[in-house]
Structure formats: structure tokens, C-alpha cells
C-alpha atoms as a PDB file:
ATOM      1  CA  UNK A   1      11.137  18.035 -49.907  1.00  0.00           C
ATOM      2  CA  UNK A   2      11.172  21.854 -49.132  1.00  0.00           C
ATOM      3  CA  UNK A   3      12.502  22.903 -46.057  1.00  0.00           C
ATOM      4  CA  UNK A   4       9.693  24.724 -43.377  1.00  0.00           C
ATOM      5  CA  UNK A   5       9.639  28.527 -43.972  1.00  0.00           C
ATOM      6  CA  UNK A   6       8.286  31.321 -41.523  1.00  0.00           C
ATOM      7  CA  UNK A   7       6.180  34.173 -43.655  1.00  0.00           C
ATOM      8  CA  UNK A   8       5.606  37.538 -41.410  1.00  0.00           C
ATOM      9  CA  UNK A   9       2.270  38.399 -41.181  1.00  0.00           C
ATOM     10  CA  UNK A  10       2.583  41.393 -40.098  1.00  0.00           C
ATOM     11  CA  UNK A  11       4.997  41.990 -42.365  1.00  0.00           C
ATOM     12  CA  UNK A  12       3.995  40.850 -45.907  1.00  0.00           C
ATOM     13  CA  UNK A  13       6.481  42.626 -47.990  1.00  0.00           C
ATOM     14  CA  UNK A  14       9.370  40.520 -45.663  1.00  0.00           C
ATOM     15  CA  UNK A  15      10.909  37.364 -47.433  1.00  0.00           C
ATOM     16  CA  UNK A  16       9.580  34.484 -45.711  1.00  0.00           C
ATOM     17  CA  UNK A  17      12.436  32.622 -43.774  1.00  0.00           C
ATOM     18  CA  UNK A  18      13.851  29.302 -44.670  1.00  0.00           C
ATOM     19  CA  UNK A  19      14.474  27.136 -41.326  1.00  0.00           C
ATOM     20  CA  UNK A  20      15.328  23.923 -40.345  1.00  0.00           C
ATOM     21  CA  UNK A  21      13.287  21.188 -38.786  1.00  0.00           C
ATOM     22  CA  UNK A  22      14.576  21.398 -35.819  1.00  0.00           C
ATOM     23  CA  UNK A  23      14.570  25.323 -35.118  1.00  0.00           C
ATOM     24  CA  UNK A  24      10.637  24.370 -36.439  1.00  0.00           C
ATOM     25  CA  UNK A  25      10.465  22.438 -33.382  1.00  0.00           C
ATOM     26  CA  UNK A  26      12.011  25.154 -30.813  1.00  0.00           C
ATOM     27  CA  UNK A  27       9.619  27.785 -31.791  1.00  0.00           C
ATOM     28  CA  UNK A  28       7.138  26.730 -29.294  1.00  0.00           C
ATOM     29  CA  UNK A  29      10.335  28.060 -26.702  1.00  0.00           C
ATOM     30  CA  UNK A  30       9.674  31.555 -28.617  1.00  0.00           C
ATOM     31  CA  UNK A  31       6.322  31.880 -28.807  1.00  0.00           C
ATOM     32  CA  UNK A  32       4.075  33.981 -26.726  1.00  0.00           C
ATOM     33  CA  UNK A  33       0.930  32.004 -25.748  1.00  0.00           C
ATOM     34  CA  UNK A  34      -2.437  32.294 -27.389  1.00  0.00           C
ATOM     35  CA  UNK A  35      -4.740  33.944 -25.081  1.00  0.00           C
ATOM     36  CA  UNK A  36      -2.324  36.786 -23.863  1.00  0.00           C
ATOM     37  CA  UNK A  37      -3.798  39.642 -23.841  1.00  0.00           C
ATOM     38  CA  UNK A  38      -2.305  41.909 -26.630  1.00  0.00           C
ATOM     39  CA  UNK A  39      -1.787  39.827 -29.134  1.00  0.00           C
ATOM     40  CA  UNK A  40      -4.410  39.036 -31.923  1.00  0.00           C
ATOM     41  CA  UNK A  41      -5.567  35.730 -32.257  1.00  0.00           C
ATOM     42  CA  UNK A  42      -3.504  33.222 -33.970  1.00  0.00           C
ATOM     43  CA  UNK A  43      -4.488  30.459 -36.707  1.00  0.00           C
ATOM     44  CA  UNK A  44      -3.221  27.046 -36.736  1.00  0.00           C
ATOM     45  CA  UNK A  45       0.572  27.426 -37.379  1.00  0.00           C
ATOM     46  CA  UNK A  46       1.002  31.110 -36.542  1.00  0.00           C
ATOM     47  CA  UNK A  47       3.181  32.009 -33.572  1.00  0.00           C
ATOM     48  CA  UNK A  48       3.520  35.606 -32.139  1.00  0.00           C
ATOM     49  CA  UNK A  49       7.016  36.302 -31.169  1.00  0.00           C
ATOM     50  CA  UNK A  50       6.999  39.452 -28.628  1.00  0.00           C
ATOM     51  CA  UNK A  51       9.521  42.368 -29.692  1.00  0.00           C
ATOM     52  CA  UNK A  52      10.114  43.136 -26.407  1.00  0.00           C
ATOM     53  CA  UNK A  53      11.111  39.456 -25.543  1.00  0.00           C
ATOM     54  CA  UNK A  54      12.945  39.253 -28.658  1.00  0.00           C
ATOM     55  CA  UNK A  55      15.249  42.125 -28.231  1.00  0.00           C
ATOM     56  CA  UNK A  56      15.822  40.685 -24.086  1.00  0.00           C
ATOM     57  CA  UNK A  57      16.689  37.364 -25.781  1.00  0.00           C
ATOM     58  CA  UNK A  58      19.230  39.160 -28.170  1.00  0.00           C
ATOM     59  CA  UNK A  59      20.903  41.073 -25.325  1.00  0.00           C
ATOM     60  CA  UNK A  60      20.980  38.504 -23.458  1.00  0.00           C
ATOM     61  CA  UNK A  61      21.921  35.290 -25.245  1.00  0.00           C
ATOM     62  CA  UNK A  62      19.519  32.853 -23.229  1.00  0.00           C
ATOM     63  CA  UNK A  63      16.111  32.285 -22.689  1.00  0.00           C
ATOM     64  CA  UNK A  64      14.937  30.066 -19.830  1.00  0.00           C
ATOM     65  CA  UNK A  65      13.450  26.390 -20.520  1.00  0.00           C
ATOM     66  CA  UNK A  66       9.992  25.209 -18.143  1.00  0.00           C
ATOM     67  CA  UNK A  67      10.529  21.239 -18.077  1.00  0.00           C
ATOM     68  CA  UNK A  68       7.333  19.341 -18.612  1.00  0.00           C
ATOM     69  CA  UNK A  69       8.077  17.411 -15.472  1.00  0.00           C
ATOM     70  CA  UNK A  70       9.075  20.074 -13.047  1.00  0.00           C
ATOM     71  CA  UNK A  71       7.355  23.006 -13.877  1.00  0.00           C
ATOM     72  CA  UNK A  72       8.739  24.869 -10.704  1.00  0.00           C
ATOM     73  CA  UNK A  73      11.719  25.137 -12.140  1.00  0.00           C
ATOM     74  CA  UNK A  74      13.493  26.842 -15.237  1.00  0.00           C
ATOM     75  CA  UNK A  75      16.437  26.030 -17.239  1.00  0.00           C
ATOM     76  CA  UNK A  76      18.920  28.903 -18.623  1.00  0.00           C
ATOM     77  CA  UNK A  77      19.848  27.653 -22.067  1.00  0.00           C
ATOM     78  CA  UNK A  78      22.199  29.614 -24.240  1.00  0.00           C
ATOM     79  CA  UNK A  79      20.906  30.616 -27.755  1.00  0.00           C
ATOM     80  CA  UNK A  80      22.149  28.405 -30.792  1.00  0.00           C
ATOM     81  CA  UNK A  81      23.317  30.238 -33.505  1.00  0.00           C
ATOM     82  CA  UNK A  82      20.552  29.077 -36.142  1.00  0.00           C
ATOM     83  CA  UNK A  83      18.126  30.382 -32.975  1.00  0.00           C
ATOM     84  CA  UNK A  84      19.800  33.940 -33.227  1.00  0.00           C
ATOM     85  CA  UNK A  85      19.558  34.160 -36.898  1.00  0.00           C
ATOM     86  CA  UNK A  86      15.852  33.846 -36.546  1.00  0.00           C
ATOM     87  CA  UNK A  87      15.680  36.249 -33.320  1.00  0.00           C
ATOM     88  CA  UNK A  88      18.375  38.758 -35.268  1.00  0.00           C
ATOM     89  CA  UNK A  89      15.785  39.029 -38.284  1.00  0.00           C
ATOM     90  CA  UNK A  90      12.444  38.920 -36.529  1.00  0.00           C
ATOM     91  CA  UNK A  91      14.280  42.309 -34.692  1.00  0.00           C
ATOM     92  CA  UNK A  92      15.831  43.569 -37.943  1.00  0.00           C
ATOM     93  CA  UNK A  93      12.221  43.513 -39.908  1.00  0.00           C
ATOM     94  CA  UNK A  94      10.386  44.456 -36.893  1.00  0.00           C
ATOM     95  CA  UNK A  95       8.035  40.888 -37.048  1.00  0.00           C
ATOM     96  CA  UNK A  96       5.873  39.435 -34.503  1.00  0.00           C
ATOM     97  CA  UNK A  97       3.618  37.461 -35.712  1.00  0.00           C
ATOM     98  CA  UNK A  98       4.301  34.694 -38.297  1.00  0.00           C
ATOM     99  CA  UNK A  99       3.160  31.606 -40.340  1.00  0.00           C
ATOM    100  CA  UNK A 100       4.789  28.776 -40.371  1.00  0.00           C
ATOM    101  CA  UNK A 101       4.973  27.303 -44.101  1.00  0.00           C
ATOM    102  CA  UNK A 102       5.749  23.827 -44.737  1.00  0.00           C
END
């Protein structure tokens, strides 16, 4: 079974990006929501990953978690390395928006 791959679409000529499973199942911790204004909109497996939130991410090796039960609060969890990989070449190829491949 092939592995899941992300394909920029914004950035065709860009190798698409093997991944694991279970970074497959993180992006949604990435991903700007559909419906913000600015960003186009996005088919079924497509994610738009902001530069700006991207590079913060980077610089800062967290991002915060929203738990399902207690949306008040916010978890700071430090980035894995497979996580930075994917953050690390979404910055170096300048990509924001992407399909997820399976």
C-alpha cells in the first residue's frame, strides 16, 4: 500500500511529499479553516497551510492544541520532528495550499 503524499497546488513543479499516516492525521492542527477570508476555496482533501503561520511555527517550535472538550482552553505542544520536516519544506518551496494524495 503506498504511503499518503501531499502535492502543492500552488506549486506544481514541487515533488509531492511522502508522509506518514499519522502526520496525515495532524494536518487538520495545520490547516487554516475553509471559509477564511484570503484563502481560495479548497476541494475535498486540500488544506491551506498559512506562510505566515508556518514560518511562527518554525521559530517557534510549538503550535497550540483547542481540545474538543474544553474549547476555552489551548494546549502548547512541541513540534515532532516528522511535523517540522513538513513545516521546513512547505517554507523552503514557498507552499500553501496542498492535496492530499492517498
Amino acid at each position: 500500500m503506498p504511503s499518503p503524499r501531499l502535492k502543492p497546488v500552488d506549486r506544481p513543479e514541487v515533488p509531492a511529499l511522502p508522509i506518514s499516516a499519522r502526520l496525515q492525521g495532524q494536518l487538520v492542527y495545520f490547516m487554516t479553516p475553509p471559509g477564511t477570508p484570503g484563502i481560495p476555496e479548497l476541494a475535498e482533501g486540500e488544506y491551506w497551510l498559512a506562510r505566515d503561520e508556518v514560518a511562527r511555527w518554525l521559530d517557534e517550535g510549538v503550535f497550540f492544541l483547542v481540545s474538543p472538550l474544553d474549547s476555552a482552553n489551548a494546549t502548547e505542544v512541541e513540534i515532532t520532528e516528522e511535523q517540522e520536516a513538513l513545516l521546513a519544506w512547505l517554507q523552503k518551496h514557498d507552499i500553501q495550499h496542498v492535496r492530499l494524495l492517498e
